[in-house]
C-alpha atoms as a PDB file:
ATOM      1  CA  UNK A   1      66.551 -42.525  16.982  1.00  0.00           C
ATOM      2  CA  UNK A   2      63.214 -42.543  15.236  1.00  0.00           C
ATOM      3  CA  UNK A   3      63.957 -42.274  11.364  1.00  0.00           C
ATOM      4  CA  UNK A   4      61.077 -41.017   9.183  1.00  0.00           C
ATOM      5  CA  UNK A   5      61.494 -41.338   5.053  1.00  0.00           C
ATOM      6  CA  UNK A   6      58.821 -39.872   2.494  1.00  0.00           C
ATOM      7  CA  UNK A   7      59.442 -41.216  -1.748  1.00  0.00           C
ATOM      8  CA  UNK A   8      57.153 -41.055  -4.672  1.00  0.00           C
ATOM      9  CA  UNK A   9      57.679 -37.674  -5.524  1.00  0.00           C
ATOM     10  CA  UNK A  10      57.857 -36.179  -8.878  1.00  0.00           C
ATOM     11  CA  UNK A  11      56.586 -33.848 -11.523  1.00  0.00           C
ATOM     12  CA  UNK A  12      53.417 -34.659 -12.798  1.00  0.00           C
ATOM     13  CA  UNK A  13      50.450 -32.936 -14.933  1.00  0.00           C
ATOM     14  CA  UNK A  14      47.228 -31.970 -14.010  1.00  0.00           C
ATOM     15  CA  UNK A  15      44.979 -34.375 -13.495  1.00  0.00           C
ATOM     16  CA  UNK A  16      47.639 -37.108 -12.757  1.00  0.00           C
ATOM     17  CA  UNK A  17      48.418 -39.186 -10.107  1.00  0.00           C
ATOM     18  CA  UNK A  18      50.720 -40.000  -7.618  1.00  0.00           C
ATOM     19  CA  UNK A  19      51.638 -42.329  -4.774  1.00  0.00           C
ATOM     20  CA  UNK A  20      53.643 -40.764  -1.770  1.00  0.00           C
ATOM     21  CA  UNK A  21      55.586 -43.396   0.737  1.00  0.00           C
ATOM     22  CA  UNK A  22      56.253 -43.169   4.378  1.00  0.00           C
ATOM     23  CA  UNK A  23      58.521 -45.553   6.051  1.00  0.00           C
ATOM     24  CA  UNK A  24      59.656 -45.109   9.728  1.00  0.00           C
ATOM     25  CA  UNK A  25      62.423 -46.893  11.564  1.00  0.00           C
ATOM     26  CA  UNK A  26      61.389 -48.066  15.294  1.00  0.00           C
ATOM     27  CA  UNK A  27      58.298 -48.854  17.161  1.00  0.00           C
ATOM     28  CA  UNK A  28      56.526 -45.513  16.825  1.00  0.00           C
ATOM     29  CA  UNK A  29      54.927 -46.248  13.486  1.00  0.00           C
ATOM     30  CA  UNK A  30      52.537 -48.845  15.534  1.00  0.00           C
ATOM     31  CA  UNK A  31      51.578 -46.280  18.313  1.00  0.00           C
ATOM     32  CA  UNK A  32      51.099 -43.265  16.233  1.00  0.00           C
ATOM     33  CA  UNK A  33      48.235 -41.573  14.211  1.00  0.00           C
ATOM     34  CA  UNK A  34      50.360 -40.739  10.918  1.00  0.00           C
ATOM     35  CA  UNK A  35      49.557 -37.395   9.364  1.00  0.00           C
ATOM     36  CA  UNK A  36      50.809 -36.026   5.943  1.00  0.00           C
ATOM     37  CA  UNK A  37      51.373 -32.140   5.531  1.00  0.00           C
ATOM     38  CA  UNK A  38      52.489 -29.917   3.081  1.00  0.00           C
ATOM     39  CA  UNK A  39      54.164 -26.776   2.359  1.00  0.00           C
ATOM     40  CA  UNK A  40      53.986 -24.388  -0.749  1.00  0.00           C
ATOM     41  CA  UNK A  41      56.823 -21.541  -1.455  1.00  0.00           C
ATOM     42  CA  UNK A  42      55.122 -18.605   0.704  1.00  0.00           C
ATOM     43  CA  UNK A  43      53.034 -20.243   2.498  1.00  0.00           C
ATOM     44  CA  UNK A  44      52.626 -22.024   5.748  1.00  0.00           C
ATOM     45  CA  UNK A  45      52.468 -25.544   6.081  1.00  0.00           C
ATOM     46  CA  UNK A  46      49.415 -27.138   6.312  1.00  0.00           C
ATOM     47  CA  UNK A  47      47.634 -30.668   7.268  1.00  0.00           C
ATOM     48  CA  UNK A  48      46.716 -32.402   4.322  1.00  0.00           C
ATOM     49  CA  UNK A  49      45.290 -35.837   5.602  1.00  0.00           C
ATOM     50  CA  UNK A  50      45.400 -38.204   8.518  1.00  0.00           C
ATOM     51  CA  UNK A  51      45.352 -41.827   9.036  1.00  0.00           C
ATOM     52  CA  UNK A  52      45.166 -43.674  12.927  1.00  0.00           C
ATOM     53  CA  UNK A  53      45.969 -46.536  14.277  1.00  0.00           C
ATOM     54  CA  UNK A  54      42.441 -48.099  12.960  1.00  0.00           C
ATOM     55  CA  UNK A  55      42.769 -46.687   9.534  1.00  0.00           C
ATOM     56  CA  UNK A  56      40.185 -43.625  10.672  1.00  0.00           C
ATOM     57  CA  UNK A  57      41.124 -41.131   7.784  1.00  0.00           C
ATOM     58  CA  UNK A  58      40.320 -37.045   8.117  1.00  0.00           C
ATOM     59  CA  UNK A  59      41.150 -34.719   5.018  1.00  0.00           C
ATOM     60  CA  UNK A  60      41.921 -31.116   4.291  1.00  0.00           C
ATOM     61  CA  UNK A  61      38.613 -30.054   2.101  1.00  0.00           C
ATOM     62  CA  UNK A  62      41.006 -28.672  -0.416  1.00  0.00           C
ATOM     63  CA  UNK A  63      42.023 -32.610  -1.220  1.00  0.00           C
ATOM     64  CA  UNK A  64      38.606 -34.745  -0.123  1.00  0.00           C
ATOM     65  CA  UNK A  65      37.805 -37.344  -2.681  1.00  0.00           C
ATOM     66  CA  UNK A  66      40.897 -36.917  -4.331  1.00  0.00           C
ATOM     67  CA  UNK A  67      43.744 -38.421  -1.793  1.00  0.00           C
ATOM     68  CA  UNK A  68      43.228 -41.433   0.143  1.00  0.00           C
ATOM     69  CA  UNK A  69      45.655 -41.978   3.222  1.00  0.00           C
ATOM     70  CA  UNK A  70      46.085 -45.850   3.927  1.00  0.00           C
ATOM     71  CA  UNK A  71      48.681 -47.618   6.309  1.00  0.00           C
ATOM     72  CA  UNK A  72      50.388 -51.139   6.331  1.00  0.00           C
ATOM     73  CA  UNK A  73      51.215 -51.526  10.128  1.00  0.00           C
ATOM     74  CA  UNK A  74      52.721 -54.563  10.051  1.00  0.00           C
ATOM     75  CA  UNK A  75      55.280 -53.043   7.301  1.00  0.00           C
ATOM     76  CA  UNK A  76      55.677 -49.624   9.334  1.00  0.00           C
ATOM     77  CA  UNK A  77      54.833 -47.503   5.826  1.00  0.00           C
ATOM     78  CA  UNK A  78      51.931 -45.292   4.765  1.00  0.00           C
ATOM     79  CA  UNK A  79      50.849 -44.490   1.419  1.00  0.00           C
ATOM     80  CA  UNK A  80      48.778 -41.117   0.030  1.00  0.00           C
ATOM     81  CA  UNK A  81      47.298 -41.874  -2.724  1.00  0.00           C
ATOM     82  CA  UNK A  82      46.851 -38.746  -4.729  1.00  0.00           C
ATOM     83  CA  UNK A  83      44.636 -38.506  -7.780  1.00  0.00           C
ATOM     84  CA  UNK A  84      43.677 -35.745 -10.042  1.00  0.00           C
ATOM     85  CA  UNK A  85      45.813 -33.544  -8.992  1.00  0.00           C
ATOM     86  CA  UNK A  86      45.741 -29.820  -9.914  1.00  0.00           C
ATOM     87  CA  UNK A  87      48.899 -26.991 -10.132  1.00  0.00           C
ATOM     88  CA  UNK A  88      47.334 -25.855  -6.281  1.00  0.00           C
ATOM     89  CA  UNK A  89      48.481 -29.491  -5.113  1.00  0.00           C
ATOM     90  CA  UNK A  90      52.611 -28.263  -5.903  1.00  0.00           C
ATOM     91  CA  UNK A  91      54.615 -28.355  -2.832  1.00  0.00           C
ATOM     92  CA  UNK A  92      56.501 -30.370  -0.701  1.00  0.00           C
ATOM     93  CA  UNK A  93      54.924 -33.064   1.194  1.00  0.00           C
ATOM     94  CA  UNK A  94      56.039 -34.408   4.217  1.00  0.00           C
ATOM     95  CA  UNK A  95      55.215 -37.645   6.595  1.00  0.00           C
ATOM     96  CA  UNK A  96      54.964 -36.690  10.747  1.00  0.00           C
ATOM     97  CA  UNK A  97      54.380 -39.744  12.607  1.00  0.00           C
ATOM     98  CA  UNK A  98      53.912 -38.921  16.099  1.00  0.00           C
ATOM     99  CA  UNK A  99      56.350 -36.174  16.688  1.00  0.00           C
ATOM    100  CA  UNK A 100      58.674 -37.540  14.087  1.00  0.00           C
ATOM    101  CA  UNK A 101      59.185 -35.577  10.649  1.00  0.00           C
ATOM    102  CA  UNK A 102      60.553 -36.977   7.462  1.00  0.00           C
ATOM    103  CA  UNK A 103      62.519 -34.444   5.239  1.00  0.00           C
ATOM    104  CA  UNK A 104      59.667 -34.355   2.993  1.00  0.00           C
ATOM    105  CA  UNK A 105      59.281 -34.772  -0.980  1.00  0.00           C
ATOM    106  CA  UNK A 106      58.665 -32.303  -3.641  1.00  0.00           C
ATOM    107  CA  UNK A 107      55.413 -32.754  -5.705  1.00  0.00           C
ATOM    108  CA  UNK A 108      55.311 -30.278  -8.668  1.00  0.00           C
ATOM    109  CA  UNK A 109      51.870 -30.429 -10.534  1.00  0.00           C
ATOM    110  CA  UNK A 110      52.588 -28.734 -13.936  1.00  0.00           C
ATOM    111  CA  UNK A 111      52.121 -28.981 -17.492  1.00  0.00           C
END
C-alpha cells in the first residue's frame, strides 16, 4: 500500500516563507508526475503546482514566481518551496502522487 506524507506546515505571516515535504512509501514516487493542491474552508480544492518526472514544473497563476516545486527522486520526497506568502495562500495543502493522496497539512498565513 502506497503511503503518501506531507510536513512543514505551520502558521506563518505575510510575506513569509515556508517549505512543504512530500515523502511516499513504494515505487510510485519514481513513475509519477507529483502535483501539490490545496483546499480553503468553502472552497474547492484546487491545483497549486506540478513537478514530473524531469523536473518540468507548471503553476497555478495565483502562486507563479512565488512557489517553486522541486523533487529528489532518488530520496522519493518533493519539496514546495513557498515564499511571500499572503493570507489568500491559508489552507490545507496536500501531496497527490499519481493517484495517491497524503492527508495534507494546514498552512495558515496570518498576522
Amino acid at each position: 500500500q502506497v503511503q503518501v506524507v506531507e510536513s512543514g506546515g505551520g502558521l506563518v505571516q505575510p510575506g513569509g516563507s515556508l517549505r512543504l515535504s512530500c515523502a511516499a512509501s513504494g515505487s510510485i514516487f519514481s513513475i509519477c508526475t507529483v502535483a501539490w493542491h490545496r483546499q480553503a474552508p468553502g472552497k474547492q480544492r484546487e491545483l497549486v503546482a506540478s513537478i514530473t518526472l524531469r523536473s518540468n514544473t507548471n503553476y497555478a497563476d495565483s502562486v507563479k514566481g512565488r512557489f517553486a516545486a522541486s523533487r529528489d527522486n532518488a530520496k522519493n520526497t518533493a519539496h514546495l518551496q513557498m515564499n511571500s506568502l499572503k493570507p489568500e495562500d491559508t489552507a490545507v495543502y496536500y501531496c497527490k502522487i499519481c493517484s495517491a493522496w497524503g492527508q495534507g497539512t494546514q498552512v495558515t498565513v496570518s498576522s
